[in-house]
N, C-alpha and C. Protein backbone atom coordinates (compact mmCIF):
# COMPACT_ATOMS: atom_id res chain seq x y z
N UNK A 1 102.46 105.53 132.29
CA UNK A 1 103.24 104.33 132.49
C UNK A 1 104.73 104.70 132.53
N UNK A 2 105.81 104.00 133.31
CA UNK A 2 106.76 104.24 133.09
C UNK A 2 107.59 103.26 132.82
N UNK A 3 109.01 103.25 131.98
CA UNK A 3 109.13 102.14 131.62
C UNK A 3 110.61 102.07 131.90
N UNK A 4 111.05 100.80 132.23
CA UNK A 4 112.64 100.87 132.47
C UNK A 4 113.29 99.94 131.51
N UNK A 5 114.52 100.39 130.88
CA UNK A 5 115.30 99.62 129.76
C UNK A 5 116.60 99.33 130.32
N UNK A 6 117.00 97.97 130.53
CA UNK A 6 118.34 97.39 131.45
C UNK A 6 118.55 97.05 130.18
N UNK A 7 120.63 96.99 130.03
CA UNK A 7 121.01 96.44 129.26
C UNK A 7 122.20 95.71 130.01
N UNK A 8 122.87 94.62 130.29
CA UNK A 8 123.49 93.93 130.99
C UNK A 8 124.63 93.10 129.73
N UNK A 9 125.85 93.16 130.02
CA UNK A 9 127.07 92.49 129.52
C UNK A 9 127.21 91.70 130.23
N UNK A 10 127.32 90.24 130.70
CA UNK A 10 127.75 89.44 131.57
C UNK A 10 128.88 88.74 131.18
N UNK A 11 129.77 87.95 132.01
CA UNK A 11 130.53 87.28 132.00
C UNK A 11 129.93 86.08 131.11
N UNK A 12 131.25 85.82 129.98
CA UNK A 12 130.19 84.42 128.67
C UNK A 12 129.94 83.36 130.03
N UNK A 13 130.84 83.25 130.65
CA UNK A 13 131.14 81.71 131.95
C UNK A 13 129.83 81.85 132.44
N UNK A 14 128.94 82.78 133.23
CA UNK A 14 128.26 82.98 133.65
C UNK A 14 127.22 83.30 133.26
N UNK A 15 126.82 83.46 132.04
CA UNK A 15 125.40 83.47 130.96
C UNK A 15 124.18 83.06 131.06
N UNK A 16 124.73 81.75 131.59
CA UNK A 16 123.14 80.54 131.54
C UNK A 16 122.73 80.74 133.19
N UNK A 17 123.56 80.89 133.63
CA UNK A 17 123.07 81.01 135.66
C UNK A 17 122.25 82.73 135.48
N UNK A 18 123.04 83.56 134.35
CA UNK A 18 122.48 84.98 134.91
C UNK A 18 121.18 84.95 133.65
N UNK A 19 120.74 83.90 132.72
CA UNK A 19 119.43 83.55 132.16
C UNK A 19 118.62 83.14 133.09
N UNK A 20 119.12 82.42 133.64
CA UNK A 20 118.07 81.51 135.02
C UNK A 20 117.79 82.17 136.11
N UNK A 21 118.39 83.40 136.74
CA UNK A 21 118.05 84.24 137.97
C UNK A 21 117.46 85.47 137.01
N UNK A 22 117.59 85.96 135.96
CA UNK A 22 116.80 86.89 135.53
C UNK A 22 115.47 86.84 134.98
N UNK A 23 115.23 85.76 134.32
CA UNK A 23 114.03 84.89 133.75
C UNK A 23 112.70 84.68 135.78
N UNK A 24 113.92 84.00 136.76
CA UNK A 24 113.32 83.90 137.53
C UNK A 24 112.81 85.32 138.49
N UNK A 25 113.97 86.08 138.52
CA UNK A 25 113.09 87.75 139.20
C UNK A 25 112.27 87.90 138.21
N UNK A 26 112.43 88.08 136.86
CA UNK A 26 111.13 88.49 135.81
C UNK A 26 109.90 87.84 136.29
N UNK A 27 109.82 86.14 136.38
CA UNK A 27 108.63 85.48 136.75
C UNK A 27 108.02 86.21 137.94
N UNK A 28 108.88 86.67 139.24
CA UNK A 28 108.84 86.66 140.41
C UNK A 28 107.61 88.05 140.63
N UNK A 29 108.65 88.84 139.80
CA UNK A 29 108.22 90.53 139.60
C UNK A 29 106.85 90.43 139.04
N UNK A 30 106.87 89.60 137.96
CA UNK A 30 105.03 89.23 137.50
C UNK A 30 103.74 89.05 138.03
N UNK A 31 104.55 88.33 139.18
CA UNK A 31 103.74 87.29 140.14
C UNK A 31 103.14 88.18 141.27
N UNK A 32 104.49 88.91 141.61
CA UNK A 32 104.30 89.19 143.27
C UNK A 32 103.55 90.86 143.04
N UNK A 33 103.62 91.63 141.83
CA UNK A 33 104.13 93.14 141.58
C UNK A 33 102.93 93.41 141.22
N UNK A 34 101.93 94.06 141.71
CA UNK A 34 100.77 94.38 140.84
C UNK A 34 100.81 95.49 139.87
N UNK A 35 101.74 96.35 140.46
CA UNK A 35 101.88 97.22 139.23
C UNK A 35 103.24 97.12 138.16
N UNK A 36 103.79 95.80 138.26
CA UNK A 36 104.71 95.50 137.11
C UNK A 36 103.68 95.06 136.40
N UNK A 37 103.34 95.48 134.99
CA UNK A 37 102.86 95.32 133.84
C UNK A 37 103.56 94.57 132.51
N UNK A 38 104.70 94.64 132.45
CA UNK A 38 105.49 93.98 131.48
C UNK A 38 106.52 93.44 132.28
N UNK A 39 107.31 92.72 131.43
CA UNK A 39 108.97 92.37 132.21
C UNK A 39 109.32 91.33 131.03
N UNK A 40 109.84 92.02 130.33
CA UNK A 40 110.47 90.86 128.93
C UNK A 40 111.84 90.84 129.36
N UNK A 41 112.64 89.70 129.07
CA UNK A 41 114.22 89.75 128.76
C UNK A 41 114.55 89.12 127.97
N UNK A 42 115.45 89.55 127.37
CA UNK A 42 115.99 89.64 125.65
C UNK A 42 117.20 89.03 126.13
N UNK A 43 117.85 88.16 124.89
CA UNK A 43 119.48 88.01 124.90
C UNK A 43 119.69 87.84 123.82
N UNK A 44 120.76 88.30 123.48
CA UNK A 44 121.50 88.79 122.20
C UNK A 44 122.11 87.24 121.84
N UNK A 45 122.80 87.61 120.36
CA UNK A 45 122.38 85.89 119.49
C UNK A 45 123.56 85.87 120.26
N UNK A 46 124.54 86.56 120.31
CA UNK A 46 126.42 86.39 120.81
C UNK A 46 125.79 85.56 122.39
N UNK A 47 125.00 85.92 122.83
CA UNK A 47 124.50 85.30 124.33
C UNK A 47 125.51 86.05 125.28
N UNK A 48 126.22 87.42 125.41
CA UNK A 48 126.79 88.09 126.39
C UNK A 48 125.61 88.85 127.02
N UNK A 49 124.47 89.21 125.95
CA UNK A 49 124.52 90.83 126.27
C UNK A 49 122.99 90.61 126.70
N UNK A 50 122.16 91.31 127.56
CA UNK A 50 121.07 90.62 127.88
C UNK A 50 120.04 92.54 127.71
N UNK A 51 118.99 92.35 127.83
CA UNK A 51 117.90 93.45 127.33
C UNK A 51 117.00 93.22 127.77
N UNK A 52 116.24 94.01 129.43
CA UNK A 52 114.68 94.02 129.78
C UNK A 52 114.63 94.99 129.61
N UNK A 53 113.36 94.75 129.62
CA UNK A 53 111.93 95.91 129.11
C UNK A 53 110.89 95.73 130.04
N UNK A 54 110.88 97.06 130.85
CA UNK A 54 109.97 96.88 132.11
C UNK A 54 108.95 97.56 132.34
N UNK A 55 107.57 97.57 131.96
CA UNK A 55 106.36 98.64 132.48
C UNK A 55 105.90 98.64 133.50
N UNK A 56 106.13 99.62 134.68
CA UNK A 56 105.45 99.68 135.66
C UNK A 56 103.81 100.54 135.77
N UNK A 57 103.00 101.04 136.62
CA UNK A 57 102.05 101.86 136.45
C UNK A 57 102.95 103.28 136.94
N UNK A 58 103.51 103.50 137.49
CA UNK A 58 104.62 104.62 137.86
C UNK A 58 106.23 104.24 138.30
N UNK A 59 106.59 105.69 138.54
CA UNK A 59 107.72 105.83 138.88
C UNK A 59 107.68 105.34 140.41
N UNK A 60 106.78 105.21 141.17
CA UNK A 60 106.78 104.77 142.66
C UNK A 60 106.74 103.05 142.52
N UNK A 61 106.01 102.41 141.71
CA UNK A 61 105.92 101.09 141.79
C UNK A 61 107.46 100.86 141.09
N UNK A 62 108.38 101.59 140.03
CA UNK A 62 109.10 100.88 140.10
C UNK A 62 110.55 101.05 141.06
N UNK A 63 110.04 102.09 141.79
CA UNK A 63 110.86 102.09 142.96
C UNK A 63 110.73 100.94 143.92
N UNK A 64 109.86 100.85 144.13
CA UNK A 64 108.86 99.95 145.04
C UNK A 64 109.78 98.36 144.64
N UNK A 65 109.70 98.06 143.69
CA UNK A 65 110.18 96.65 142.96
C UNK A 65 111.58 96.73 143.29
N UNK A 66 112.71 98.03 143.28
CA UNK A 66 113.73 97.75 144.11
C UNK A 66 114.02 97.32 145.13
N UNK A 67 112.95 97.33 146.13
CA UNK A 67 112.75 96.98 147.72
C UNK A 67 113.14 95.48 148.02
N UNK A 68 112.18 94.81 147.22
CA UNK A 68 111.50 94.01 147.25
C UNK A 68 112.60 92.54 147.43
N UNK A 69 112.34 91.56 148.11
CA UNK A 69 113.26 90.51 148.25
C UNK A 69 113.57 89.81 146.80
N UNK A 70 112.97 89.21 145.87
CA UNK A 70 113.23 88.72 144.97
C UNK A 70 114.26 89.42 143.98
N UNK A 71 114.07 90.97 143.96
CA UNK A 71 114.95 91.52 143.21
C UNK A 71 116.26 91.83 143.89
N UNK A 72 116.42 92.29 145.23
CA UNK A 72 117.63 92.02 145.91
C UNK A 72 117.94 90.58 145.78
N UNK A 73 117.52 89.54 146.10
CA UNK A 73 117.95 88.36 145.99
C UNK A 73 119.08 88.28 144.55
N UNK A 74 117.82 88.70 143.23
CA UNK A 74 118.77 88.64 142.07
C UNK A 74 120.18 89.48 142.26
N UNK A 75 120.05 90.75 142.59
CA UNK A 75 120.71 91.94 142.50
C UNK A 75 122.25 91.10 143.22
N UNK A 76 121.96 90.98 144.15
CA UNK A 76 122.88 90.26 145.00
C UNK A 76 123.71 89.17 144.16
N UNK A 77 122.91 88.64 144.07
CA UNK A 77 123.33 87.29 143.29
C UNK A 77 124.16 87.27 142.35
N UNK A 78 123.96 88.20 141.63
CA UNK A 78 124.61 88.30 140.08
C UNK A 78 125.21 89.09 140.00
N UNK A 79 125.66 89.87 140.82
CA UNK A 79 126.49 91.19 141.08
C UNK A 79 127.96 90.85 140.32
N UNK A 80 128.31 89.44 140.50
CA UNK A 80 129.62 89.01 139.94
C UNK A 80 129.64 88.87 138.77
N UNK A 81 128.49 88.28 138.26
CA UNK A 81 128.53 88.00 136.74
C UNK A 81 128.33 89.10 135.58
N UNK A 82 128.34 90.31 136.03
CA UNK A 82 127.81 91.43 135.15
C UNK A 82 129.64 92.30 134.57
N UNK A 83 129.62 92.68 134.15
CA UNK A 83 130.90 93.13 133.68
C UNK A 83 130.14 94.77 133.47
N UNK A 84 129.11 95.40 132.86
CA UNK A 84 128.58 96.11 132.60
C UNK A 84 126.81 96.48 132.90
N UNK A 85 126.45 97.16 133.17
CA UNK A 85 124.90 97.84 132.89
C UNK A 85 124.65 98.83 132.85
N UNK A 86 123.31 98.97 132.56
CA UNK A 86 123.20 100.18 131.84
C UNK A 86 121.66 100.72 131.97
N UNK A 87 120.86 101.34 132.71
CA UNK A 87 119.57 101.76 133.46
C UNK A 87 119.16 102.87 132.87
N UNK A 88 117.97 103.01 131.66
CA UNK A 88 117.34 104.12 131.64
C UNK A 88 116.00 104.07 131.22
N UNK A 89 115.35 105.30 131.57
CA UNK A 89 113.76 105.43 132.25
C UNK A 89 113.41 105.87 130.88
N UNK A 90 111.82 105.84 130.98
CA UNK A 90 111.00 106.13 129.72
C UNK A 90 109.54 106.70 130.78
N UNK A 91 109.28 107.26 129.99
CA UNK A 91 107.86 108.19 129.83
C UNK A 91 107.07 106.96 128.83
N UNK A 92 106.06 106.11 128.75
CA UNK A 92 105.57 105.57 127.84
C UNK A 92 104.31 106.94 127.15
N UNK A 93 105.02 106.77 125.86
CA UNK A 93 103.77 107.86 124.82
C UNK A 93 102.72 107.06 124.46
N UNK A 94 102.91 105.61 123.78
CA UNK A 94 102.42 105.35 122.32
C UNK A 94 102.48 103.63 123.38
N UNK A 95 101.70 103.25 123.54
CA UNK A 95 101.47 101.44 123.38
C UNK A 95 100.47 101.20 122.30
N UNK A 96 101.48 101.19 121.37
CA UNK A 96 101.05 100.31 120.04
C UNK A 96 100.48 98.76 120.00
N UNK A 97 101.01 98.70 121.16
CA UNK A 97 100.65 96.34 121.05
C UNK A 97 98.71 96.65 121.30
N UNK A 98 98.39 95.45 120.46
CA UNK A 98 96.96 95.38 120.93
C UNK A 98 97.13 93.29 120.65
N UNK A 99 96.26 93.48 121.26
CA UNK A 99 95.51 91.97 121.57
C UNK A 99 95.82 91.17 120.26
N UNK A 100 96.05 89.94 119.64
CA UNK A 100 95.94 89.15 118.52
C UNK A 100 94.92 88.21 118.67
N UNK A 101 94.20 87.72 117.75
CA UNK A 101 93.06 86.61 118.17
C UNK A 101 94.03 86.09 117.83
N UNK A 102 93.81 84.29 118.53
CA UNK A 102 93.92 83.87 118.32
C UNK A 102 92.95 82.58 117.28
N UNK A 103 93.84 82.09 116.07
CA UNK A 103 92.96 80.93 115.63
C UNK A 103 93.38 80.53 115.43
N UNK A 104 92.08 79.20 115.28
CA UNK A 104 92.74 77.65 115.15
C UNK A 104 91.95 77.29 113.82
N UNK A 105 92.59 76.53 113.30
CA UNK A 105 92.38 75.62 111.75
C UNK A 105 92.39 74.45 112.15
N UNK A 106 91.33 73.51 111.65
CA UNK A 106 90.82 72.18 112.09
C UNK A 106 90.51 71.82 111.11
């Protein structure tokens, strides 16, 4: 698996528009990406600083997801609102997450 870690500073003015186009490539990337496997995004309590976490099945699918219209769309988009980022790759060793039952009490 390979995994990509974005860390993004945005403009405070511009926060809630660059929540709403990143939330929406995340949905998009879910939807459309068969080999995107994860896509979390994080924002920090200050609300500048933003944090995905991306599993692809390789280094080609997440090349592949650069191509792709939804993520240019974002890329494009928000190009103004970023003040900073920050792009680095992972080797996944260890996926620790497993399944939780769920239950219910009645």
């Amino acid at each position: 698996m390979f995994v990509v870690a974005v860390e993004f500073v945005v403009k405070s003015e511009h926060a809630e528009a660059f929540e709403r186009a990143v939330i929406e490539n995340a949905e998009d990337s879910l939807r459309q990406e068969r080999d995107c496997l994860v896509f979390d995004v994080c924002r920090s309590i200050t609300g500048t600083q933003f944090f995905l976490y991306e599993v692809y099945e390789d280094a080609d699918a997440f090349e592949h997801h650069l191509t792709l219209p939804h993520f240019l769309t974002f890329s494009e988009g928000s190009k103004d609102w970023v003040c900073s980022k920050k792009v680095n790759t992972f080797a996944l060793v260890g996926d620790l997450r497993s399944p939780k039952e769920s239950t219910s009490e009645g």
